[in-house]
Structure formats: structure tokens, C-alpha cells
C-alpha atoms as a PDB file:
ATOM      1  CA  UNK A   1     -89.539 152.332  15.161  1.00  0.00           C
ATOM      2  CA  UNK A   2     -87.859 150.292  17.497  1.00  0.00           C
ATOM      3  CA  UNK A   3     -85.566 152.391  19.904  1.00  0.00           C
ATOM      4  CA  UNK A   4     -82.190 150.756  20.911  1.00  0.00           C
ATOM      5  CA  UNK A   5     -81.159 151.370  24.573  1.00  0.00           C
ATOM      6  CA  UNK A   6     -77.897 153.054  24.806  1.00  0.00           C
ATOM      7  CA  UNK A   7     -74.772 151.679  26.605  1.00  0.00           C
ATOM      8  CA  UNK A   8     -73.052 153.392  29.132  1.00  0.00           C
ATOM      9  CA  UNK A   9     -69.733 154.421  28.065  1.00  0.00           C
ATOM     10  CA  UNK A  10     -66.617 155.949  30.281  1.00  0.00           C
ATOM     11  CA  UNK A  11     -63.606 156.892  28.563  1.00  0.00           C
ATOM     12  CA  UNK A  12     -59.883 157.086  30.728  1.00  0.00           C
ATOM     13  CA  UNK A  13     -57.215 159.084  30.471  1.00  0.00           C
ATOM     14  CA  UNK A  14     -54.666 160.308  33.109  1.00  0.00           C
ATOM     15  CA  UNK A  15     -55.142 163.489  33.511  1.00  0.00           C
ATOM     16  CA  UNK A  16     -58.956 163.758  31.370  1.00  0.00           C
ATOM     17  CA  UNK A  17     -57.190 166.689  29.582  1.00  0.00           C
ATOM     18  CA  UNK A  18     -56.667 166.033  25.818  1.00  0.00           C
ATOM     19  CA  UNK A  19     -57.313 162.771  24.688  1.00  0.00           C
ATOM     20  CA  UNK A  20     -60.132 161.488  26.840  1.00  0.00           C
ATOM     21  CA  UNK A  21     -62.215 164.865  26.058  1.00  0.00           C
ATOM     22  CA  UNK A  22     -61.596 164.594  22.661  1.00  0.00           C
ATOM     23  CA  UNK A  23     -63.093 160.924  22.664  1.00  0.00           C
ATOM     24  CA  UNK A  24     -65.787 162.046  24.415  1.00  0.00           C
ATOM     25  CA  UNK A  25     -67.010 164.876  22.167  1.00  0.00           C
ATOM     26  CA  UNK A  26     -66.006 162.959  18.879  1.00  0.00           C
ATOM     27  CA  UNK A  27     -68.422 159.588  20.597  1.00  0.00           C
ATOM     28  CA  UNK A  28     -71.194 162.376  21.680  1.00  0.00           C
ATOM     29  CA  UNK A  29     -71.257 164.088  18.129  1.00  0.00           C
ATOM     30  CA  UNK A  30     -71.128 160.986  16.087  1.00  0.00           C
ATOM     31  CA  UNK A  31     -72.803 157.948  18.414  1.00  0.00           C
ATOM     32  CA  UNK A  32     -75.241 160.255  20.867  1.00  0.00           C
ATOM     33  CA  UNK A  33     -77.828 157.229  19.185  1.00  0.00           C
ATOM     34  CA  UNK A  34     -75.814 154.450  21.150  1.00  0.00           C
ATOM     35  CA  UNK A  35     -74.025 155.806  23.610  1.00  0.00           C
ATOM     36  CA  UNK A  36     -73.951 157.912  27.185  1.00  0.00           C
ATOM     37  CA  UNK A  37     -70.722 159.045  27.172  1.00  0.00           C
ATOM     38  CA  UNK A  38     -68.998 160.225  30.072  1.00  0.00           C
ATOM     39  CA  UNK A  39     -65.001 160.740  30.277  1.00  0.00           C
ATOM     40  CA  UNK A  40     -63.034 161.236  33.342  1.00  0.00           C
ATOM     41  CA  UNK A  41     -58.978 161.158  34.903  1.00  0.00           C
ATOM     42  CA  UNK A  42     -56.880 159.180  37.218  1.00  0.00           C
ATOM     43  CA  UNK A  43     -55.501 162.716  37.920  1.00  0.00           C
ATOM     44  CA  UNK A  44     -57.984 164.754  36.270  1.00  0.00           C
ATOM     45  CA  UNK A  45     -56.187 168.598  35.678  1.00  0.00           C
ATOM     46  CA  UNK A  46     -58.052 170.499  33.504  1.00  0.00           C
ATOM     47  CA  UNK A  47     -59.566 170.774  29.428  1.00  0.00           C
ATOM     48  CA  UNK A  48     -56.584 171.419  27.062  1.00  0.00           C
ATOM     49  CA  UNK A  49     -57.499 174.936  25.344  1.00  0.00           C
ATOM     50  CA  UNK A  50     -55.612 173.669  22.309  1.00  0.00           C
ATOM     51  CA  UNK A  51     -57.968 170.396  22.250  1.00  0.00           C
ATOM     52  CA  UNK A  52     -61.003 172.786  22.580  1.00  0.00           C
ATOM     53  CA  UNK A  53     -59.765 174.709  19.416  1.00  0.00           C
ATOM     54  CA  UNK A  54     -59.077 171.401  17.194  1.00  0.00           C
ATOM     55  CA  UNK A  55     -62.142 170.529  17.939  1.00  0.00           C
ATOM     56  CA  UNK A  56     -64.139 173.297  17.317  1.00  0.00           C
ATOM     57  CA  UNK A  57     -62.443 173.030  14.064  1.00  0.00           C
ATOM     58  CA  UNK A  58     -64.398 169.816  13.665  1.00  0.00           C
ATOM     59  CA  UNK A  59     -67.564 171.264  14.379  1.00  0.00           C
ATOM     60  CA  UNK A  60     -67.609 169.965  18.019  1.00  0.00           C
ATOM     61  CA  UNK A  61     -67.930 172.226  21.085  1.00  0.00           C
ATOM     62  CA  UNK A  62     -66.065 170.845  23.814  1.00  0.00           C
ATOM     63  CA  UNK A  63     -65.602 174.227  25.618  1.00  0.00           C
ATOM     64  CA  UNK A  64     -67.932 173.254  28.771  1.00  0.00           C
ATOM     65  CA  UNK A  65     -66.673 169.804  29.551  1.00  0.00           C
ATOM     66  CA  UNK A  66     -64.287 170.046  32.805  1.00  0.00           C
ATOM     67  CA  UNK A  67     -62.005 167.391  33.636  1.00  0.00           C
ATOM     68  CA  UNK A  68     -63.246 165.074  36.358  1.00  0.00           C
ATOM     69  CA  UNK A  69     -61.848 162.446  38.405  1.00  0.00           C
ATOM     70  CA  UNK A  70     -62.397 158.864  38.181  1.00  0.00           C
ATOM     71  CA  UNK A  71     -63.632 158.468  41.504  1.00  0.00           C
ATOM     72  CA  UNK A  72     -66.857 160.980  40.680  1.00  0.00           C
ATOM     73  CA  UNK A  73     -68.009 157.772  38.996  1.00  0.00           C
ATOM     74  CA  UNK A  74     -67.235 154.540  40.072  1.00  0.00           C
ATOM     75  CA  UNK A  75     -70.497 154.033  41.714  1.00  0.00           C
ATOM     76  CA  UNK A  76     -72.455 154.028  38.247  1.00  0.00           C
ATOM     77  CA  UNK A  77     -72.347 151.279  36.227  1.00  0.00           C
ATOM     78  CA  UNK A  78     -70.599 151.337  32.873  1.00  0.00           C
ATOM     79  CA  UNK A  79     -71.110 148.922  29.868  1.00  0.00           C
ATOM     80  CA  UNK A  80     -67.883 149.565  28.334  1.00  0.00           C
ATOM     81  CA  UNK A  81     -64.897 151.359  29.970  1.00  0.00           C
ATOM     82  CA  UNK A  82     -62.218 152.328  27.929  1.00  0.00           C
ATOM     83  CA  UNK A  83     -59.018 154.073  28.341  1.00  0.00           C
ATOM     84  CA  UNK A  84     -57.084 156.470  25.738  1.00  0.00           C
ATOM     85  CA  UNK A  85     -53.367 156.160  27.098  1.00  0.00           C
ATOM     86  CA  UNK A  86     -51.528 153.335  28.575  1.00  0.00           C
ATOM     87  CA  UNK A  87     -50.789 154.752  32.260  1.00  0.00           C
ATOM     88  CA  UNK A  88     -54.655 155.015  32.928  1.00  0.00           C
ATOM     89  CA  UNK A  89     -55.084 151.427  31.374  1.00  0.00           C
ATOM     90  CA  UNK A  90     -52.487 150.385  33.877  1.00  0.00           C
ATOM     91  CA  UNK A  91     -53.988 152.225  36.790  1.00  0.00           C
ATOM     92  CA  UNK A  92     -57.679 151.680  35.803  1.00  0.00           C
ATOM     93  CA  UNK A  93     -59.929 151.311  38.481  1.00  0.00           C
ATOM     94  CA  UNK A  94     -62.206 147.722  38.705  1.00  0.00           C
ATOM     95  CA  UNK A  95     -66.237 148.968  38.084  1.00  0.00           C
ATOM     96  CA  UNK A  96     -68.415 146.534  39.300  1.00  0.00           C
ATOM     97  CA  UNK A  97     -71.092 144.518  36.810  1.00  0.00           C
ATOM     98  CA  UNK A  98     -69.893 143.473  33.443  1.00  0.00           C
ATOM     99  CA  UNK A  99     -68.258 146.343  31.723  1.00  0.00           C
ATOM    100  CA  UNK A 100     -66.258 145.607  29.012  1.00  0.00           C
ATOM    101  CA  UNK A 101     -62.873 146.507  28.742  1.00  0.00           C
ATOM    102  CA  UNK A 102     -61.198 148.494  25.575  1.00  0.00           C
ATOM    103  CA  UNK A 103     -57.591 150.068  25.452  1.00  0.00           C
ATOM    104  CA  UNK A 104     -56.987 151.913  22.446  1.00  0.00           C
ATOM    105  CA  UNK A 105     -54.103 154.108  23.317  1.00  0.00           C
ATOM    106  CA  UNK A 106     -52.907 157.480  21.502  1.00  0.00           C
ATOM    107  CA  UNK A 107     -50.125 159.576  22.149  1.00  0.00           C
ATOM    108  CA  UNK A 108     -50.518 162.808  24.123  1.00  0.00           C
ATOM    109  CA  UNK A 109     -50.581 165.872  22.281  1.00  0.00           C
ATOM    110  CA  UNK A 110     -49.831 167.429  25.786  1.00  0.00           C
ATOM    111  CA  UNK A 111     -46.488 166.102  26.248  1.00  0.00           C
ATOM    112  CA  UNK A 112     -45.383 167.350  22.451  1.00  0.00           C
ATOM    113  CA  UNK A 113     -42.535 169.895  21.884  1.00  0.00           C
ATOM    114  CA  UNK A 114     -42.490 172.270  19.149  1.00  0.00           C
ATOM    115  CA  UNK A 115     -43.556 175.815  18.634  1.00  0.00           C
ATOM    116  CA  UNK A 116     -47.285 176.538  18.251  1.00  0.00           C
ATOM    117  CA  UNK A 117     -47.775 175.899  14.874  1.00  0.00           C
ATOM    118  CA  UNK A 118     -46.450 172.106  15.619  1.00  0.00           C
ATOM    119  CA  UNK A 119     -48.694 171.422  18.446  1.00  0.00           C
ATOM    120  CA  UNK A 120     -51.709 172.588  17.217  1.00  0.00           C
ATOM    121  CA  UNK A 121     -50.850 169.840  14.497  1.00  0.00           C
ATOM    122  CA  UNK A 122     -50.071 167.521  17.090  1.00  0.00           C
ATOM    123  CA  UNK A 123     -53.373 167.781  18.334  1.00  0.00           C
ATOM    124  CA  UNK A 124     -54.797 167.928  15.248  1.00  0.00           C
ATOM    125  CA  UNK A 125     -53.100 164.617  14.553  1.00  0.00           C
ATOM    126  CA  UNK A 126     -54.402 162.948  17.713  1.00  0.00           C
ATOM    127  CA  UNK A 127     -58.202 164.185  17.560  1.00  0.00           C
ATOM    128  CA  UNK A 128     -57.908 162.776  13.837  1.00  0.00           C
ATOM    129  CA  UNK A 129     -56.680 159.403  14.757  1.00  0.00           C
ATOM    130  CA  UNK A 130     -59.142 159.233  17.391  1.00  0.00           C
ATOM    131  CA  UNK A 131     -62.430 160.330  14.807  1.00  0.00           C
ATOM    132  CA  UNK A 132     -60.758 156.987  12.852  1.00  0.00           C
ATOM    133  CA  UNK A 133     -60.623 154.606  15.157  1.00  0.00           C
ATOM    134  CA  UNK A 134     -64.384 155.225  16.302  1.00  0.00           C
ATOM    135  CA  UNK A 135     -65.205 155.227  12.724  1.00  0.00           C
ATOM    136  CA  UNK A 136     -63.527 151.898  12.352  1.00  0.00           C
ATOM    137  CA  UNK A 137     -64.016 150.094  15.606  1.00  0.00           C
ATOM    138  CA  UNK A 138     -66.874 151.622  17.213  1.00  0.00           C
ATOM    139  CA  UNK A 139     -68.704 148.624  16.722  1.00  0.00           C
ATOM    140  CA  UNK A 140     -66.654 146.871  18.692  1.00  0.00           C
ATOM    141  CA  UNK A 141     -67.617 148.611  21.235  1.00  0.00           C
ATOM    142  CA  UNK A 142     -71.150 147.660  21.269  1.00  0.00           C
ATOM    143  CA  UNK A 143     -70.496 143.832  20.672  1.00  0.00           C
END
């Protein structure tokens, strides 16, 4: 069986709370095949408990991740980098070598107003347009 070598792929966000975790445990659970998947913040702040709930609700444990700063990585090298929000894709930093560039931006569940029964469908909203548009695009990704 022929084994495929995996690409390298870092996932933005602003503050590597909500949206950028999420990716990164929905691309880890479903794509572990293809991808290393590391996530990280232009002003990294800490995981989101309510993201860690929706996505234990999914099946997927994101309870250890810890939000990181960009600049822990931007000595690797990175086949794809691709950020979750539009601030970060503004403010992304240049990686050297020839990683591709992907914006696919969602809203923040973070920044939604509403009593708790709201936001936790806010979030649920967000982590299940983000399990889409892998499903959809994540080929894209590897072209």
C-alpha cells in the first residue's frame, strides 16, 4: 500500500480561541490521513469552553489544545496556511517556501449575544459550517 505523505497544515484565527480550534480538531478527526494540523493566533487568548463542549458533542476532544501564538511557528514550514476570520487573513504573517494560501472565513461564535441557550447554538452553528466546508473543499486544500 502506497503511503501518501501528509501536508503540513496551519490554521489562523485572531485570538486561536473558537474557530481556529474547532478547524483543527474537525481536520485532525476527519483528515489525520493527509494532514499535520497545527492551529495558532495573532493574539492567541485561550480555548473557548463552549467550543470544547460543541465539540465533544461531535465526538471530538478538544479539551487539551491551548491557544498558541503565531509566532511559536513561523520557523516551520507549512504547505497550506489558512485562516478562519478575516482580521487574521488581513494580519497573516508571510511563511517562507511555498505554502498555499486559503481564507475561508466564519463568524465568531465569541462575539455573539444572547443568553446561553443561543450561544451554545451559535457555536453549534459555526463548528457545523466549518465540518461542511472541509467536507466540501478539503480537497482543495491538497491541490
Amino acid at each position: 500500500m502506497l503511503e501518501v505523505e501528509k501536508k503540513r497544515l496551519l490554521i489562523l484565527c485572531t485570538g486561536n480561541s473558537c474557530r481556529s480550534q474547532m478547524a483543527e480538531g474537525i481536520s485532525r478527526h476527519f483528515y489525520s490521513d493527509f494532514f499535520d494540523v497545527f492551529s495558532a493566533g495573532i493574539h492567541p487568548s485561550f480555548v473557548h469552553p463552549v467550543a470544547i463542549a460543541v465539540m465533544g458533542e461531535i465526538g471530538i476532544d478538544i479539551s487539551n489544545h491551548r491557544s498558541k501564538s503565531v509566532s511559536e511557528l513561523t520557523g516551520h514550514g507549512f504547505d497550506c496556511v489558512m485562516t478562519v476570520c478575516g482580521k487574521a487573513d488581513q494580519n497573516c504573517p508571510v511563511f517562507l517556501g511555498k505554502s498555499k494560501r486559503i481564507h475561508w472565513g466564519f463568524d465568531d461564535p465569541a462575539q455573539f449575544t444572547g443568553n446561553s441557550d443561543e450561544i451554545l447554538n451559535e457555536f453549534r452553528r459555526i463548528r457545523d459550517a466549518i465540518v461542511l466546508k472541509f467536507r466540501m473543499d478539503w480537497e482543495g486544500i491538497l491541490s
